[in-house]
C-alpha atoms as a PDB file:
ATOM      1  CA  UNK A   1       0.000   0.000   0.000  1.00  0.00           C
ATOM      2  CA  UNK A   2       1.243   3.301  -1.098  1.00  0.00           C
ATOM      3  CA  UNK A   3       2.450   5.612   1.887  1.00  0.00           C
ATOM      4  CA  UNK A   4       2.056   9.518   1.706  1.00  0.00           C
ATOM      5  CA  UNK A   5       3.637  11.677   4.233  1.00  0.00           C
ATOM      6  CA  UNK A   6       2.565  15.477   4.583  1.00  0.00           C
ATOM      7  CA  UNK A   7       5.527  16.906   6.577  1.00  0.00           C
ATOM      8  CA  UNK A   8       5.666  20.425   8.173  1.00  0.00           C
ATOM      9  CA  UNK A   9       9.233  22.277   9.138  1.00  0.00           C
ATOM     10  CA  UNK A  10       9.637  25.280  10.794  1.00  0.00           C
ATOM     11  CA  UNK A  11      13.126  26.595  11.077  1.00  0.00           C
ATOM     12  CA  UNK A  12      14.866  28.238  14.037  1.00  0.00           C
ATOM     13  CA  UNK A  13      14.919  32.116  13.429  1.00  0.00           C
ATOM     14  CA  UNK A  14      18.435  32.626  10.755  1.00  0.00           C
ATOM     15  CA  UNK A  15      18.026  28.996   9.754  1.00  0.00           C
ATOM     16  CA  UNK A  16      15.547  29.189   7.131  1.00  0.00           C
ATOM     17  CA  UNK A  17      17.967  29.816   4.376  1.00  0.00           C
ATOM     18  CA  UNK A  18      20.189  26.518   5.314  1.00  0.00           C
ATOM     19  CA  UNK A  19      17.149  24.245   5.352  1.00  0.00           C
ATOM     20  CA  UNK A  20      15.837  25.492   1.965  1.00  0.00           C
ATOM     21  CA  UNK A  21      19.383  24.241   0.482  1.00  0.00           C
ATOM     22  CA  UNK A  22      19.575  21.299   2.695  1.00  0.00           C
ATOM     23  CA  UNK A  23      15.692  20.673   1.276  1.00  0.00           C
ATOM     24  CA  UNK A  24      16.952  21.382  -2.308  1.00  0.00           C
ATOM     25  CA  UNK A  25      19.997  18.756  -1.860  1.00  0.00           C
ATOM     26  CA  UNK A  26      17.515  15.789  -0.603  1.00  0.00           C
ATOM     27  CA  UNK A  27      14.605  16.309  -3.117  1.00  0.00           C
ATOM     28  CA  UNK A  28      17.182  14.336  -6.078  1.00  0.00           C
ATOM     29  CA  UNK A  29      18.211  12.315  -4.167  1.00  0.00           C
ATOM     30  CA  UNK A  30      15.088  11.012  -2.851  1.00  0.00           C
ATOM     31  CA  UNK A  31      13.684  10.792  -5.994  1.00  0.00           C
ATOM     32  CA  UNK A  32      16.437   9.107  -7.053  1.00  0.00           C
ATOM     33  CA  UNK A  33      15.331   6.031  -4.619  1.00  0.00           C
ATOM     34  CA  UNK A  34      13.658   2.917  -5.760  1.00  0.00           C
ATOM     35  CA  UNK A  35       9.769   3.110  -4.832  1.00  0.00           C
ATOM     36  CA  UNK A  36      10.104   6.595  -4.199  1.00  0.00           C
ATOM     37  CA  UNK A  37       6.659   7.812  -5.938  1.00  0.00           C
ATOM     38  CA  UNK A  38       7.379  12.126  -5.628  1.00  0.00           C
ATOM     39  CA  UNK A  39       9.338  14.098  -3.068  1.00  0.00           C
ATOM     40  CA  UNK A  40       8.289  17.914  -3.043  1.00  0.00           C
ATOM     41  CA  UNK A  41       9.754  20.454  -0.920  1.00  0.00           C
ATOM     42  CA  UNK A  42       7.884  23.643  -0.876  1.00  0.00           C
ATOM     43  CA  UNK A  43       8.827  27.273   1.155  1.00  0.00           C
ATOM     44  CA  UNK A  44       5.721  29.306   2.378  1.00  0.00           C
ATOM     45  CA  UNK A  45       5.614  32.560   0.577  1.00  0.00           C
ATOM     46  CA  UNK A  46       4.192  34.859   3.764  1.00  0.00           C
ATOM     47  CA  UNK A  47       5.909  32.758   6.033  1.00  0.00           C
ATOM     48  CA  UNK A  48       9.813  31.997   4.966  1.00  0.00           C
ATOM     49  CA  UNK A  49      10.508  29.653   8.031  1.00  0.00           C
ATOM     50  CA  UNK A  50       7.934  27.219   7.119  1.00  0.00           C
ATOM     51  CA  UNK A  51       7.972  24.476   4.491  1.00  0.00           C
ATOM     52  CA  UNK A  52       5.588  21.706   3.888  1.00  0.00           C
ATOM     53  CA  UNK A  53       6.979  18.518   1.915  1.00  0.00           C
ATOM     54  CA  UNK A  54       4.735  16.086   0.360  1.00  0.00           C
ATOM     55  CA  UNK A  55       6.033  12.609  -0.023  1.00  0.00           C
ATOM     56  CA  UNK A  56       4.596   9.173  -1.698  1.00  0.00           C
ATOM     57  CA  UNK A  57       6.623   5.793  -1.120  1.00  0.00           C
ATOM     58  CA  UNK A  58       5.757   2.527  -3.156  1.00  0.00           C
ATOM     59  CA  UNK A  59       4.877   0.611   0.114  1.00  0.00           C
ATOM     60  CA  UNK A  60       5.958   0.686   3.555  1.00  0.00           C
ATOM     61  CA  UNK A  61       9.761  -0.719   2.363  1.00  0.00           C
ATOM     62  CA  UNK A  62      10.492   1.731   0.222  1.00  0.00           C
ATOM     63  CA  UNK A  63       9.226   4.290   3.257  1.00  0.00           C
ATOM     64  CA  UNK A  64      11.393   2.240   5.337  1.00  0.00           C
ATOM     65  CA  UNK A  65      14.861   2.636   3.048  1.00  0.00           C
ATOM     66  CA  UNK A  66      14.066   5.994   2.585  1.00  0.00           C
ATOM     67  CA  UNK A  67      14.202   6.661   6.523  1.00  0.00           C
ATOM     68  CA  UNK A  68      17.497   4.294   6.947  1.00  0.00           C
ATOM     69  CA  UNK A  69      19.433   6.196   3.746  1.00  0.00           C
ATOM     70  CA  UNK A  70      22.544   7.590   4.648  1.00  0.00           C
ATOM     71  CA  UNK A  71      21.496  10.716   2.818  1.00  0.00           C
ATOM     72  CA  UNK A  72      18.417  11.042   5.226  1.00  0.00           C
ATOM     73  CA  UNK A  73      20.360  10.241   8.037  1.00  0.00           C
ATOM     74  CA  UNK A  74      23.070  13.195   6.940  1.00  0.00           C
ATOM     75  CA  UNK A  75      21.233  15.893   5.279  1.00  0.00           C
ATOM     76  CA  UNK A  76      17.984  15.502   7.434  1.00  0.00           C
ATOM     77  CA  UNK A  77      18.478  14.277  10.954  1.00  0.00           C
ATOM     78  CA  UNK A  78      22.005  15.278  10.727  1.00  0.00           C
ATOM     79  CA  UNK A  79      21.966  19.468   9.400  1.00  0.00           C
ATOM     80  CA  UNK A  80      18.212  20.032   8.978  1.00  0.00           C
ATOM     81  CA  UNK A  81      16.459  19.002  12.053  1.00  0.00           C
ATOM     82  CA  UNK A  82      18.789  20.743  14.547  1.00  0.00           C
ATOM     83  CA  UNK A  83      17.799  23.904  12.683  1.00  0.00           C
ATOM     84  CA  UNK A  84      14.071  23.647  13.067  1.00  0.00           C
ATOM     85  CA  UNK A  85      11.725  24.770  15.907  1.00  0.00           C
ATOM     86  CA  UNK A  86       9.359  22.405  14.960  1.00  0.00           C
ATOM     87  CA  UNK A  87       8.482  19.261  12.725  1.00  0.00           C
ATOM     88  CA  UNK A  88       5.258  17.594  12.558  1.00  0.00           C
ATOM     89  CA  UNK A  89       4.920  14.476  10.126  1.00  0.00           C
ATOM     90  CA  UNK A  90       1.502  13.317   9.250  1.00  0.00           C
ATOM     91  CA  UNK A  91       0.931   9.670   7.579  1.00  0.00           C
ATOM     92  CA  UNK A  92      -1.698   9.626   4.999  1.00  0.00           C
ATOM     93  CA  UNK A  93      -4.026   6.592   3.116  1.00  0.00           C
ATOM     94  CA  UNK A  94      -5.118   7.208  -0.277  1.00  0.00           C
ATOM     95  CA  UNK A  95      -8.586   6.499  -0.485  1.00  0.00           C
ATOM     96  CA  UNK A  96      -9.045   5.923  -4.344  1.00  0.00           C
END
């Protein structure tokens, strides 16, 4: 079953410009991984701290290599998550 992810970052005050490239060096290579469906990264226009990314996996193992990739592990837990004030991740299931 296909697994969607709508995931909400909001970076520390000064941060925002370092997670927009760390955002823009993950979307290839995330696409780049097998049953990786679409990886979006988008920056809020009124409000340049917060970004919303919309992901779709294959099925729960290609969700599950995504999260173990060393590039997730670098450019995402690594650099981008210390920057952020918050992250909220919600799971989705298509319904059609």
């Amino acid at each position: 079953m296909t697994v969607v992810l709508a995931v909400t970052w909001v970076a520390r005050e000064g941060e925002s410009d370092a997670v927009a490239e760390l955002l823009r060096r993950m979307a290839p290579l995330s696409r780049a991984e097998p049953g990786c469906l679409q990886y979006d990264a988008h920056r809020d226009r009124d409000e340049p701290n917060t970004f919303f990314l919309f992901e779709r996996y294959a099925d729960q193992e290609a969700f599950d290599a995504h999260s173990a990739s060393e590039h997730f592990r670098e450019l995402v837990l690594g650099e981008a998550v210390p920057r952020l004030a918050s992250r909220q991740r919600t799971v989705l299931t298509p319904l059609v």
